[in-house]
N, C-alpha and C. Protein backbone atom coordinates (compact mmCIF):
# COMPACT_ATOMS: atom_id res chain seq x y z
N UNK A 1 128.08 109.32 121.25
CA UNK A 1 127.99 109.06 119.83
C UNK A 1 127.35 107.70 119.57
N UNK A 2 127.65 106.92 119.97
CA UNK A 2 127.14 105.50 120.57
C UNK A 2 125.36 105.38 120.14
N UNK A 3 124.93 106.13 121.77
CA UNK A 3 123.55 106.50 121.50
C UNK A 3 122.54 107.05 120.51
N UNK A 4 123.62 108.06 120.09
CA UNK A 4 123.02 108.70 118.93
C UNK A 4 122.73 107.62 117.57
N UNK A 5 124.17 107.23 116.90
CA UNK A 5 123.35 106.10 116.36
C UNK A 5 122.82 105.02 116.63
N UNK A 6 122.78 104.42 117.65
CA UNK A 6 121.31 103.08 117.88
C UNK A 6 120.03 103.72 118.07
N UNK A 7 119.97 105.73 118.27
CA UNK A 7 118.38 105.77 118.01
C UNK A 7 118.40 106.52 116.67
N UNK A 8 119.14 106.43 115.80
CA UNK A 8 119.72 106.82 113.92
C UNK A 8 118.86 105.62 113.70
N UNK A 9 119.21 104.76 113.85
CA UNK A 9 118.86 102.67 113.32
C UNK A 9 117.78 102.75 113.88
N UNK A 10 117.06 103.04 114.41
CA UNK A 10 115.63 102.77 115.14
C UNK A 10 114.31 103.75 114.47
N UNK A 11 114.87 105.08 113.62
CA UNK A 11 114.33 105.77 113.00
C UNK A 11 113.71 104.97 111.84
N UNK A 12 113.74 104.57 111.26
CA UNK A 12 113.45 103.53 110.00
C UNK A 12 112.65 102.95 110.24
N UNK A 13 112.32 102.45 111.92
CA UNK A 13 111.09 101.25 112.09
C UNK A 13 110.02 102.09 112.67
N UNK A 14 108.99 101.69 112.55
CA UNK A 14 107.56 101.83 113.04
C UNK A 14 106.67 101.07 114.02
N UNK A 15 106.53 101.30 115.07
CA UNK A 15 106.14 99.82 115.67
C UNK A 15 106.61 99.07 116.00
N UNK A 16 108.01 98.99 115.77
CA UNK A 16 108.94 97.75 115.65
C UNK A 16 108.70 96.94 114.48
N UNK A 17 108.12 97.67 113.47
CA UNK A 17 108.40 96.67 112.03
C UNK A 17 109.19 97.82 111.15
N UNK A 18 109.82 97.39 110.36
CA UNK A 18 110.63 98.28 109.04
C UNK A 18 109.98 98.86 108.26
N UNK A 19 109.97 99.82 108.22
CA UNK A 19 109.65 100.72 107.05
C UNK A 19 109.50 99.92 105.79
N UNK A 20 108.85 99.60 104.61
CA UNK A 20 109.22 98.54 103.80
C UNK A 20 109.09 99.95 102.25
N UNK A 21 109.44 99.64 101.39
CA UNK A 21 109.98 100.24 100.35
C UNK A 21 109.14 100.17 99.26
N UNK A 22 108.59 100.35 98.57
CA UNK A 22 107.91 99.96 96.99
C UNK A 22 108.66 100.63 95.91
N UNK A 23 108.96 99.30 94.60
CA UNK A 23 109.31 99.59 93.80
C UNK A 23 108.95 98.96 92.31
N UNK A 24 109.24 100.23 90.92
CA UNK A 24 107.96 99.62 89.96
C UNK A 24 109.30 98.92 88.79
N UNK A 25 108.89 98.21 88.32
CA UNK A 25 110.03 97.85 86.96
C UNK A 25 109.16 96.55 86.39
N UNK A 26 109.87 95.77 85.79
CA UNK A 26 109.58 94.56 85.79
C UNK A 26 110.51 93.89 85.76
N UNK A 27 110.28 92.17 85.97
CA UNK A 27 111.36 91.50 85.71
C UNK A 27 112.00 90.64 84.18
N UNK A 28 113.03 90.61 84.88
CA UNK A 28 113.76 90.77 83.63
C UNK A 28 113.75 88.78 83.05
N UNK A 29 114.60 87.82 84.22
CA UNK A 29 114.46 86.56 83.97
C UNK A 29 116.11 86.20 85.23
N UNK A 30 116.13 84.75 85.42
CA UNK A 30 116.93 84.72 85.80
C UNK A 30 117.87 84.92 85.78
N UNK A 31 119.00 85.61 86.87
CA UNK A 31 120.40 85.65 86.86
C UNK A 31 121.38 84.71 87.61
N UNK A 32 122.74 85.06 88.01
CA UNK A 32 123.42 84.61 87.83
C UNK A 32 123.31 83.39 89.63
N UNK A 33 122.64 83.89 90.45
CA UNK A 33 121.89 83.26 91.81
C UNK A 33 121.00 83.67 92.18
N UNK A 34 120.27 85.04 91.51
CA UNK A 34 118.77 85.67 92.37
C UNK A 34 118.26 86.03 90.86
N UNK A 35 116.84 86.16 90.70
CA UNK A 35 116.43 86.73 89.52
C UNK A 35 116.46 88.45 89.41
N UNK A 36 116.39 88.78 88.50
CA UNK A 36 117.01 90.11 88.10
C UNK A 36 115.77 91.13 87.43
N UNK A 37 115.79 91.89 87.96
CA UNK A 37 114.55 92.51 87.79
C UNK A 37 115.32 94.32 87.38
N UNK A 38 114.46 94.80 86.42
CA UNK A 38 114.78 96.00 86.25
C UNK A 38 113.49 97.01 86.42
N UNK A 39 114.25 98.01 87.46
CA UNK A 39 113.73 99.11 87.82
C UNK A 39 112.76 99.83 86.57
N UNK A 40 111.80 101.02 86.56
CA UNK A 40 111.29 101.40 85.70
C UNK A 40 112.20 103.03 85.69
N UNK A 41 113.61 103.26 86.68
CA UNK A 41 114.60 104.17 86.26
C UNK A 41 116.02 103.61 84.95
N UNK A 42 115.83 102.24 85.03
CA UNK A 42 116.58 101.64 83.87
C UNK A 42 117.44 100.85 84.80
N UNK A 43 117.90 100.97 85.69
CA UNK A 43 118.44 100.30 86.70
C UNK A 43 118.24 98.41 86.81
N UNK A 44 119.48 97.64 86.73
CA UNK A 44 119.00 95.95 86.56
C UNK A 44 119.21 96.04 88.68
N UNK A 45 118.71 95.07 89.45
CA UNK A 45 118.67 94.59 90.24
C UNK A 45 118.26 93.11 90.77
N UNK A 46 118.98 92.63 91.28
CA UNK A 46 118.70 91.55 92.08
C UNK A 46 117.48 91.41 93.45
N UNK A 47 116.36 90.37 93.12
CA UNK A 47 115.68 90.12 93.90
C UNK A 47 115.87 88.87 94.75
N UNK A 48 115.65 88.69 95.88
CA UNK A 48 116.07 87.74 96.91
C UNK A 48 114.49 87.92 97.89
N UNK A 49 114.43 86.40 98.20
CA UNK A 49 112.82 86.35 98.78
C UNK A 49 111.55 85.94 97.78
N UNK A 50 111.85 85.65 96.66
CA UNK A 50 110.76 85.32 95.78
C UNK A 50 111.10 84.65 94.45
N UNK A 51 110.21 83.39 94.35
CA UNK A 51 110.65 82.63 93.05
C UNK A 51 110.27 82.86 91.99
N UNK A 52 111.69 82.86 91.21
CA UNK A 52 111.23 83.11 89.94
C UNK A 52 109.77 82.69 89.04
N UNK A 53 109.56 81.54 89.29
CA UNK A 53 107.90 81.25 88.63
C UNK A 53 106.48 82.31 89.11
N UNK A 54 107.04 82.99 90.26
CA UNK A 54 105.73 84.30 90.88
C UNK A 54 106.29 85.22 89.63
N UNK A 55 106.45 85.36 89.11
CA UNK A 55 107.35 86.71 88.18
C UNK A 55 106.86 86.29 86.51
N UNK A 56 106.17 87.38 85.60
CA UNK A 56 106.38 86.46 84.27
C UNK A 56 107.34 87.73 83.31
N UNK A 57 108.10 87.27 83.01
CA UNK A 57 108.82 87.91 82.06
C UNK A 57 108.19 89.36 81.45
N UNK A 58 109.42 90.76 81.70
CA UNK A 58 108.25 91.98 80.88
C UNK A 58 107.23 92.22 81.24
N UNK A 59 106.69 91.84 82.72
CA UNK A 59 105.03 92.15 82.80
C UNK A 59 105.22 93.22 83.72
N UNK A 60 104.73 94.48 83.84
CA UNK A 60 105.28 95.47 85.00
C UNK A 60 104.64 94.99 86.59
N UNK A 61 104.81 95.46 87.34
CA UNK A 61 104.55 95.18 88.41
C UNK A 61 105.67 96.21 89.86
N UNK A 62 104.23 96.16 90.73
CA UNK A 62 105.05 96.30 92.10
C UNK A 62 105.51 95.67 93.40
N UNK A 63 106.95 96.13 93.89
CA UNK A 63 107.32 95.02 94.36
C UNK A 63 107.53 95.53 95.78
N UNK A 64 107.10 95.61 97.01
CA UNK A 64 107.19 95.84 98.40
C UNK A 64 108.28 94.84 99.18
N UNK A 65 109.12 95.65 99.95
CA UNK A 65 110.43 95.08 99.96
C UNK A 65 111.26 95.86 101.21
N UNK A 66 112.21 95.13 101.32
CA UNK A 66 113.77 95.93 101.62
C UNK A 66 115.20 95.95 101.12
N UNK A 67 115.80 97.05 100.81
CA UNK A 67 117.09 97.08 100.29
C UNK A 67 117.85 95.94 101.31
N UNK A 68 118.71 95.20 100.91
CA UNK A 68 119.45 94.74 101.42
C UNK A 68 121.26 94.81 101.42
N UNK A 69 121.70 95.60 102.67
CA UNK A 69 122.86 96.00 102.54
C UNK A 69 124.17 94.78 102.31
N UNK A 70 123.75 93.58 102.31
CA UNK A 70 124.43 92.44 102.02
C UNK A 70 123.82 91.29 101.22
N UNK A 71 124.17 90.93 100.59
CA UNK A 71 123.49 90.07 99.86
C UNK A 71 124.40 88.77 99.32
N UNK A 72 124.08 87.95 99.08
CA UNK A 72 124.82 86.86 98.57
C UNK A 72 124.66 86.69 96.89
N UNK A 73 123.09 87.72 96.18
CA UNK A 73 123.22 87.58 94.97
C UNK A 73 124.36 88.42 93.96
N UNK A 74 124.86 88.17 92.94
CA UNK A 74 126.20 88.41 92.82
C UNK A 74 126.18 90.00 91.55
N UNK A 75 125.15 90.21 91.37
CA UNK A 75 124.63 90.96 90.41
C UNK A 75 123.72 92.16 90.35
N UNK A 76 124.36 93.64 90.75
CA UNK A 76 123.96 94.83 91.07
C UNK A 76 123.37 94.80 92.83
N UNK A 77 122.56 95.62 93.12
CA UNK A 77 121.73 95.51 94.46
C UNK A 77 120.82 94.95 94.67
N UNK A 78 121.00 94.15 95.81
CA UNK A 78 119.59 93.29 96.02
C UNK A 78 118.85 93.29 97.29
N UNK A 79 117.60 93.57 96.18
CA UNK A 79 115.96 93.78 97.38
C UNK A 79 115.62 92.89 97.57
N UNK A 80 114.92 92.84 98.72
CA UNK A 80 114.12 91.42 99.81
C UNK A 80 112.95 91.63 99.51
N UNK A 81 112.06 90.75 98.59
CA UNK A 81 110.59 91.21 98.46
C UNK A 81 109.92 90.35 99.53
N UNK A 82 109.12 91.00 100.14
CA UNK A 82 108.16 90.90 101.21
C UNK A 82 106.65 90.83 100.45
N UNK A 83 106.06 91.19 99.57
CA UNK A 83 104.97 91.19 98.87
C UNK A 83 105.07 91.87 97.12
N UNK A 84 104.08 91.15 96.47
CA UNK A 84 103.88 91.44 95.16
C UNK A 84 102.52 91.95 94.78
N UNK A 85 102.41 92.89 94.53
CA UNK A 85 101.51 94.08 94.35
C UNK A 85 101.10 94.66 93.22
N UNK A 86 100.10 94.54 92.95
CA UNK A 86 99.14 95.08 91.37
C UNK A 86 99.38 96.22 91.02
N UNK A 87 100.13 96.45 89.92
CA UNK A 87 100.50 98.25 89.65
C UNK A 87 99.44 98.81 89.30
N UNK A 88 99.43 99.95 89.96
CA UNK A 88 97.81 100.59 89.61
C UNK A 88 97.87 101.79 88.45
């Protein structure tokens, strides 16, 4: 059982890099320790990995990332943005 999941956890990567995620919303403005960005499903989330001044208020955009199953920001789920990306 062991085995089975450490090659479960290994499914996700490519190469040995992570799978990375894209997601569309915009942001919203700072929160309460990470800025807060809402999904374009209506959903608010916490971003971690990127400063608020890269971000302008209401402007849509995409955001390339990873969910992060722990987080220290204190406010819904928070993604690790890895890159910021021109919505097409």
């Amino acid at each position: 059982m062991t085995l089975s999941l450490a090659l479960a956890g290994c499914a996700a990567m490519a190469d040995g890099k992570p799978d990375l995620a894209k997601i569309t919303g915009h942001y919203v403005g700072p929160g309460v320790t990470c800025p807060q960005f809402q999904l374009d499903t209506g959903e608010t989330i916490s971003l971690s990995g990127v400063q608020e001044t890269a971000l302008q208020p209401g402007t849509p955009v995409v955001l390339e990332g990873l969910w992060q199953r722990m987080s220290t920001c204190m406010q819904g789920r928070d993604f690790r943005v890895v890159d910021i990306l021109t919505p097409e």
